[in-house]
Protein backbone atom coordinates (compact mmCIF):
# COMPACT_ATOMS: atom_id res chain seq x y z
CA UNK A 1 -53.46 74.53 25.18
CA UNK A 2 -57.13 74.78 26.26
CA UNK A 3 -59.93 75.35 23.34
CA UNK A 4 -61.24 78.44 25.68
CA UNK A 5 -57.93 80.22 25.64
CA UNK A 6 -58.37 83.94 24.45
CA UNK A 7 -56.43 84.05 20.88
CA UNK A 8 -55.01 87.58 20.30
CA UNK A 9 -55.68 88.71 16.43
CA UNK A 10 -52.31 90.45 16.56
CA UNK A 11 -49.29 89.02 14.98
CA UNK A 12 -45.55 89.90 14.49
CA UNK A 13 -46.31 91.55 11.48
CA UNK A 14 -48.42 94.18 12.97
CA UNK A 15 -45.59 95.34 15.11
CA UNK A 16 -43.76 98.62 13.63
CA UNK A 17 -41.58 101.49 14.34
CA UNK A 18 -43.57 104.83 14.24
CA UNK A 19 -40.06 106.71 14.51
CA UNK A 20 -36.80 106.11 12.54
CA UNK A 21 -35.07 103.43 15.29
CA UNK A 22 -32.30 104.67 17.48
CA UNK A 23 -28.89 104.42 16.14
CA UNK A 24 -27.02 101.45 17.03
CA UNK A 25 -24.78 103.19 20.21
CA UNK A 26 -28.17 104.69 21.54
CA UNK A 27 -29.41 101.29 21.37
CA UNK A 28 -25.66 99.76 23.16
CA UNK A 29 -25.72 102.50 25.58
CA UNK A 30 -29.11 101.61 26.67
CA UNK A 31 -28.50 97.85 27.11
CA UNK A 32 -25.29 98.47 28.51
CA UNK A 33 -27.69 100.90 31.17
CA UNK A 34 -30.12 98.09 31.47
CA UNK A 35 -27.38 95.47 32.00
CA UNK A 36 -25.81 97.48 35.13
CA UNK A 37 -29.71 98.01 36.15
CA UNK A 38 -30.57 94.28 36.28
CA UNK A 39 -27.63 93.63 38.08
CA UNK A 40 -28.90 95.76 40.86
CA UNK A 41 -32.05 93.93 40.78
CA UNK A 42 -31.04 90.26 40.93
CA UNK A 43 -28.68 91.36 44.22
CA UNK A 44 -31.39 93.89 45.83
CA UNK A 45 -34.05 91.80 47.78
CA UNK A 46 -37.33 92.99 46.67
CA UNK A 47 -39.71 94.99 49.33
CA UNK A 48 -42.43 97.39 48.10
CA UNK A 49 -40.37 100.02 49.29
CA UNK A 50 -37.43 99.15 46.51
CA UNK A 51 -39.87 97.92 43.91
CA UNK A 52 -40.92 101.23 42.35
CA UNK A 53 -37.46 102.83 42.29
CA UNK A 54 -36.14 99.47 41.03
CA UNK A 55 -39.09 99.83 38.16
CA UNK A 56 -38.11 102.94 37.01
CA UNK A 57 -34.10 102.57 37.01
CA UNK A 58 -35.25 99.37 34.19
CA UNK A 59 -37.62 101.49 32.36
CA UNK A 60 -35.26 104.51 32.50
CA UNK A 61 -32.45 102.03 31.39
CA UNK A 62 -34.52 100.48 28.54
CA UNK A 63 -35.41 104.59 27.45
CA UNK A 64 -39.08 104.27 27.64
CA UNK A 65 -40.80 107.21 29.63
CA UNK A 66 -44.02 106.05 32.06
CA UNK A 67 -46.73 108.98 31.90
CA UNK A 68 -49.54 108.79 34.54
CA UNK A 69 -52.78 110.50 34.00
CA UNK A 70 -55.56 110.44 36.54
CA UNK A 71 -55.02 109.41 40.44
CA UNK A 72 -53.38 106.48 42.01
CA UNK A 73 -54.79 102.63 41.34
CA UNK A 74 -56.24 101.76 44.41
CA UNK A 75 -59.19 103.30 45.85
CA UNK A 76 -59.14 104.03 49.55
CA UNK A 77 -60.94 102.01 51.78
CA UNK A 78 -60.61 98.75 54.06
CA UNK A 79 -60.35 96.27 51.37
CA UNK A 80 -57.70 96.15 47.89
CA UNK A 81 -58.68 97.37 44.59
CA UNK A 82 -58.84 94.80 41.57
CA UNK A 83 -57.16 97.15 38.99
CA UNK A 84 -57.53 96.01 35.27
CA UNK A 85 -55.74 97.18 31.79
CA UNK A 86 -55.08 96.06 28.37
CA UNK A 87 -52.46 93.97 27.66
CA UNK A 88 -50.05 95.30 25.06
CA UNK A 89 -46.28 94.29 26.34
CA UNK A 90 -44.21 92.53 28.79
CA UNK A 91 -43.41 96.88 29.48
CA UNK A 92 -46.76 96.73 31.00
CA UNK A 93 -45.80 95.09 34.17
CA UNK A 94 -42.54 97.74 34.90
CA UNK A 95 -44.64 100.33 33.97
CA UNK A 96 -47.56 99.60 36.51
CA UNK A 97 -45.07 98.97 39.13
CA UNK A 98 -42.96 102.40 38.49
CA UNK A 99 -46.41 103.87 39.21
CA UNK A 100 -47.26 101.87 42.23
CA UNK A 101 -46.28 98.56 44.21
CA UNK A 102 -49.55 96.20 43.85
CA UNK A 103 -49.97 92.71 43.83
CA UNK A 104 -49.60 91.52 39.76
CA UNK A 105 -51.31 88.42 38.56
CA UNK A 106 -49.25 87.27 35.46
CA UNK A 107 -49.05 84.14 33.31
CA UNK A 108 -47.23 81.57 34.60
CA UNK A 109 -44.32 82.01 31.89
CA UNK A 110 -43.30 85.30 33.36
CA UNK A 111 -41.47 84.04 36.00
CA UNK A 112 -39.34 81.90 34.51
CA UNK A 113 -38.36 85.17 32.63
CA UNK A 114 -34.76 86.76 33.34
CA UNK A 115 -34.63 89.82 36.04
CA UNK A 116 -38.40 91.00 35.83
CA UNK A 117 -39.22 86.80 36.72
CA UNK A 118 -37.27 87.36 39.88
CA UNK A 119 -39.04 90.85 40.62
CA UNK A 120 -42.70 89.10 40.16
CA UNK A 121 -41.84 86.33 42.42
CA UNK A 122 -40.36 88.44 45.17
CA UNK A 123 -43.20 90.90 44.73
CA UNK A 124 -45.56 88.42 45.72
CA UNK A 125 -46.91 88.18 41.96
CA UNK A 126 -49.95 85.37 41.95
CA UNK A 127 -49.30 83.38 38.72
CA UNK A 128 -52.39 82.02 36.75
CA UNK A 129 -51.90 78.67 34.32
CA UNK A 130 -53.73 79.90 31.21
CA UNK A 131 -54.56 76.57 30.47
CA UNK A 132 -55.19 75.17 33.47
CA UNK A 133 -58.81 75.26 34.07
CA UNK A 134 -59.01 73.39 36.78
CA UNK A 135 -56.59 75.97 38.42
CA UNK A 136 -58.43 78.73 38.16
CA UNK A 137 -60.98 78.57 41.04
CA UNK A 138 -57.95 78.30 43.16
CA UNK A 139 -56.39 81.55 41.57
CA UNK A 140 -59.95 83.23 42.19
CA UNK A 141 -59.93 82.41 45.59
CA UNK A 142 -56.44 83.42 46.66
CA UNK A 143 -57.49 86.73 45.08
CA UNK A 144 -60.35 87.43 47.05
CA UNK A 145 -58.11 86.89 49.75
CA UNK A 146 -55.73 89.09 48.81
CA UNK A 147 -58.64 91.93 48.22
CA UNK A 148 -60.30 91.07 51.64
CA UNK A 149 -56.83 91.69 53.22
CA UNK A 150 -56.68 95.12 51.64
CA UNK A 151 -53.68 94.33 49.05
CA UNK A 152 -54.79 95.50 45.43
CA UNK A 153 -54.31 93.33 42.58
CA UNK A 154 -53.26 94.04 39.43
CA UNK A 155 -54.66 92.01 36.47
CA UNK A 156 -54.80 91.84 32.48
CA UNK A 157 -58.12 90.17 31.70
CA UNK A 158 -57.53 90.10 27.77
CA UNK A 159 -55.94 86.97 28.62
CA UNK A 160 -53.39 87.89 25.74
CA UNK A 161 -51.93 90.68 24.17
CA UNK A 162 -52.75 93.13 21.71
CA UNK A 163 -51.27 95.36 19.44
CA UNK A 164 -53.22 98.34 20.26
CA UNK A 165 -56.79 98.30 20.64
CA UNK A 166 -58.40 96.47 23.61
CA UNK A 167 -60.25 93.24 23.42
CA UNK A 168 -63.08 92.08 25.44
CA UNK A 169 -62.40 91.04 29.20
CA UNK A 170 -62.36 87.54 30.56
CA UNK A 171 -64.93 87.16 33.56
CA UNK A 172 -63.10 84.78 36.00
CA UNK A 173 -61.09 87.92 38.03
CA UNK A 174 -63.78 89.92 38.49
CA UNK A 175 -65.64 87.39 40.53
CA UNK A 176 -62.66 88.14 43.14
CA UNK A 177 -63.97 91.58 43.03
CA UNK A 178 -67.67 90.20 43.75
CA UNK A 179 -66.51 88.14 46.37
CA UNK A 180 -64.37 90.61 48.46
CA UNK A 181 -66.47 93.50 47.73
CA UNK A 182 -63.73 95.36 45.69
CA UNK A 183 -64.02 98.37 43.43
CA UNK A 184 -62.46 97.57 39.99
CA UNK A 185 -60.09 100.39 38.43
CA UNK A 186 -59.80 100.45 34.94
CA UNK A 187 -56.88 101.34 33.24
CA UNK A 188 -55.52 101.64 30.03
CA UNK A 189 -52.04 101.45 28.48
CA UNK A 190 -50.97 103.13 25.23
CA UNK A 191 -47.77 103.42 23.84
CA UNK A 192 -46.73 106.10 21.74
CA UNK A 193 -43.29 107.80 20.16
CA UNK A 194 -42.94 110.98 20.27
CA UNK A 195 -46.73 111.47 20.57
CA UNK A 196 -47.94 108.75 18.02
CA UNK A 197 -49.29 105.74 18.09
CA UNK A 198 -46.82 102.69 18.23
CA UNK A 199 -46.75 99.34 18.20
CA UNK A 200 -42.99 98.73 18.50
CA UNK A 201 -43.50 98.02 22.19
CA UNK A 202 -45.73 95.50 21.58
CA UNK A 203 -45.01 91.41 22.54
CA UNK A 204 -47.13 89.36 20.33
CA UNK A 205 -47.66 86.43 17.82
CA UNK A 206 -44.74 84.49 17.92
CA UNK A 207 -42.24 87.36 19.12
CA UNK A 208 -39.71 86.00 21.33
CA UNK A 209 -38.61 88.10 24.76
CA UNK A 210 -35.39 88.89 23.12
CA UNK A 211 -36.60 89.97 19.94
CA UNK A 212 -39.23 92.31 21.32
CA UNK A 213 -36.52 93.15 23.86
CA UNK A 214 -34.37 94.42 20.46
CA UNK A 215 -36.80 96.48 19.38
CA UNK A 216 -37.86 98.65 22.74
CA UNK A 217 -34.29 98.87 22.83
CA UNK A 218 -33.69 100.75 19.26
CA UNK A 219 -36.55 102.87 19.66
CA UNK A 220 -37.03 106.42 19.48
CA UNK A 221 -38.94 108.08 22.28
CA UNK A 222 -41.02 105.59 23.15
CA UNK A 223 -43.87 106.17 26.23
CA UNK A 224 -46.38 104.64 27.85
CA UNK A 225 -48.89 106.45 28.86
CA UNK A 226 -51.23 105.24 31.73
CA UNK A 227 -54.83 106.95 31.84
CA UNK A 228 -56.62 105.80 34.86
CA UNK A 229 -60.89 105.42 34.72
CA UNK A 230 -63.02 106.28 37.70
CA UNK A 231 -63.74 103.12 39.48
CA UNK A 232 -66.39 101.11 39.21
CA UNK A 233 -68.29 99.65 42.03
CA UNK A 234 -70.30 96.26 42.25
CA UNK A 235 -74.06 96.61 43.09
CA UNK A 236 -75.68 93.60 44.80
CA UNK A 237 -77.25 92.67 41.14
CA UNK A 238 -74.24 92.41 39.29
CA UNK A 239 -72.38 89.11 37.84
CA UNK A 240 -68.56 89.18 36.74
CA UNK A 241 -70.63 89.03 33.21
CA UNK A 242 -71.83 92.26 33.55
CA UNK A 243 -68.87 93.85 35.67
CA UNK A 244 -66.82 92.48 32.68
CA UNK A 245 -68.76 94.02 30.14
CA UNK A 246 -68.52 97.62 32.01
CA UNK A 247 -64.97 97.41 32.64
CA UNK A 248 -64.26 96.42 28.97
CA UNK A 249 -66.83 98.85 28.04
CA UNK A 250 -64.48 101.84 29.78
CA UNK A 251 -61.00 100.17 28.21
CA UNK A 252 -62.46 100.09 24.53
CA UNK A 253 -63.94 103.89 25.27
CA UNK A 254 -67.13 103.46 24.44
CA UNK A 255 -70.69 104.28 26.63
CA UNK A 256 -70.48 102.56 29.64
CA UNK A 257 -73.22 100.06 30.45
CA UNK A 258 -74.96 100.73 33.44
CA UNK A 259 -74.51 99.47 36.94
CA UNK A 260 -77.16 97.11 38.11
CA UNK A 261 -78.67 99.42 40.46
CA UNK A 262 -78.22 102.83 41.29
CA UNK A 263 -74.82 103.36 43.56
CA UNK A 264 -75.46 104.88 46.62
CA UNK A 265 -74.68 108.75 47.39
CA UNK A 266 -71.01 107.98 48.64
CA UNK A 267 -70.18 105.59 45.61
CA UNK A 268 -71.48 108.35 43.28
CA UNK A 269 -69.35 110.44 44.71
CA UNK A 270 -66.26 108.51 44.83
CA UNK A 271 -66.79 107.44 40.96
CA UNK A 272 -66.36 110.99 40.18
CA UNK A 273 -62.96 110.47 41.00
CA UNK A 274 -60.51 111.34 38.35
CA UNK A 275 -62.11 114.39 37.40
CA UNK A 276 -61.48 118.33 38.33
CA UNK A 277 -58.72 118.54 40.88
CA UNK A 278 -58.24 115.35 42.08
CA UNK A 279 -56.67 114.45 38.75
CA UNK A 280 -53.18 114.56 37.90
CA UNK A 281 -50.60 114.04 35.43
CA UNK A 282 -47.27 113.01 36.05
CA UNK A 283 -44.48 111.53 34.55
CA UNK A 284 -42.83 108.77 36.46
């Protein structure tokens, strides 16, 4: 492990129920659901046709509800959208995909992972060596690519997970965005129970995949909600610094710095977005 790699403050100890857990046959029933589920999925060839269906059937299995407020993730136009959220639980990956079939980049790990490490590599998920510097130009490059080509890209630029609020942004993705010309679409991920704040969903510290698998599976009413941000367009002055700091400035809620220059009339317009009657909120 690399000195530069992002350390999460989050531990096992700051994951918690915030709802009495499900009884023991709710919790049966629903791996019993997501057993006949991931059975499905390790026979159905992935396409992104089957991949939000296929999504949903796990997260519907598992009992966690996906609630989408705001528009779609990518922004129309020739070239893909570089979509960032916080990081908060290996859900985070089903959930984005219920909602829409991008392009994920995930830690290596994840596809060595049962079921969802089969759906990242047939969904054409770019995997990134956390601690592999010397990888990491090449992961920014087949990025761009990916952007240039119109395919948006899904990315967690904590580098780690968090319990619940979000950390500061690592730079290297949104030079991909720079490069290709890309707006970047914020988005952040809570997860609540039955309208509070939870942590139970949360994969952190030293949690293995089946222990944090145990808990989503005992508990009670448990959503993610995804809010989607305007997007945010590159000027010609700015760095991935600066395009970091905005992004992670929109994630952690706070006044967003601003852009380098002033957008033009049509980029004003489409950073709007989000607002009035173009938003929407669904559950999925």
């Amino acid at each position: 492990m690399n000195v530069w790699a992002p350390r999460s403050p989050c531990t096992a100890a700051c994951v918690a129920h915030a709802l009495s857990p499900a009884s023991r046959l709710v919790a049966a029933r629903r791996a019993a659901a997501l057993a006949g589920a991931a059975a499905w999925a390790a026979v159905l060839p992935v396409s992104p046709a089957r991949l939000t269906p296929m999504t949903r059937s796990l997260l519907a299995a598992l009992g966690v509800r996906a609630e989408l407020e705001g528009p779609g993730f990518s922004v129309p136009g020739e070239v893909g959208t570089l979509i960032v959220a916080n990081h908060v639980s290996w859900l985070d990956v089903l959930a984005v995909l219920s909602v829409e079939p991008v392009t994920m980049l995930a830690k290596r790990e994840v596809g060595d992972w049962p079921v969802i490490g089969r759906i990242a590599h047939e969904a054409g998920t770019a995997f990134i060596d956390r601690d592999g510097l010397r990888s990491l130009p090449g992961t920014v490059a087949e990025l761009t690519a990916l952007l240039r080509a119109g395919q948006s890209v899904m990315a967690f630029p904590e580098g780690t997970t968090r319990c619940s609020t979000p950390g500061p942004l690592r730079r290297a993705v949104f030079q991909a965005a720079l490069d290709a010309g890309a707006p970047v679409r914020p988005v952040t991920l809570a997860y609540r129970q039955d309208g509070r704040p939870s942590t139970v969903a949360a994969y952190v510290g030293v949690d293995s995949f089946g222990v944090s698998l145990g808990r989503v599976l005992t508990a009670s009413s448990l959503t993610v909600h995804l809010r989607v941000h305007p997007p945010l367009h590159p000027s010609a002055a700015d760095t991935r610094r600066t395009l970091a700091a905005r992004a992670t400035a929109v994630l952690e809620g706070v006044a967003q710095p601003a852009p380098a220059s002033v957008p033009s009339p049509q980029e004003a317009m489409e950073s709007g977005e989000g607002g009035g009657a173009s938003s929407r909120s669904m559950t999925v």
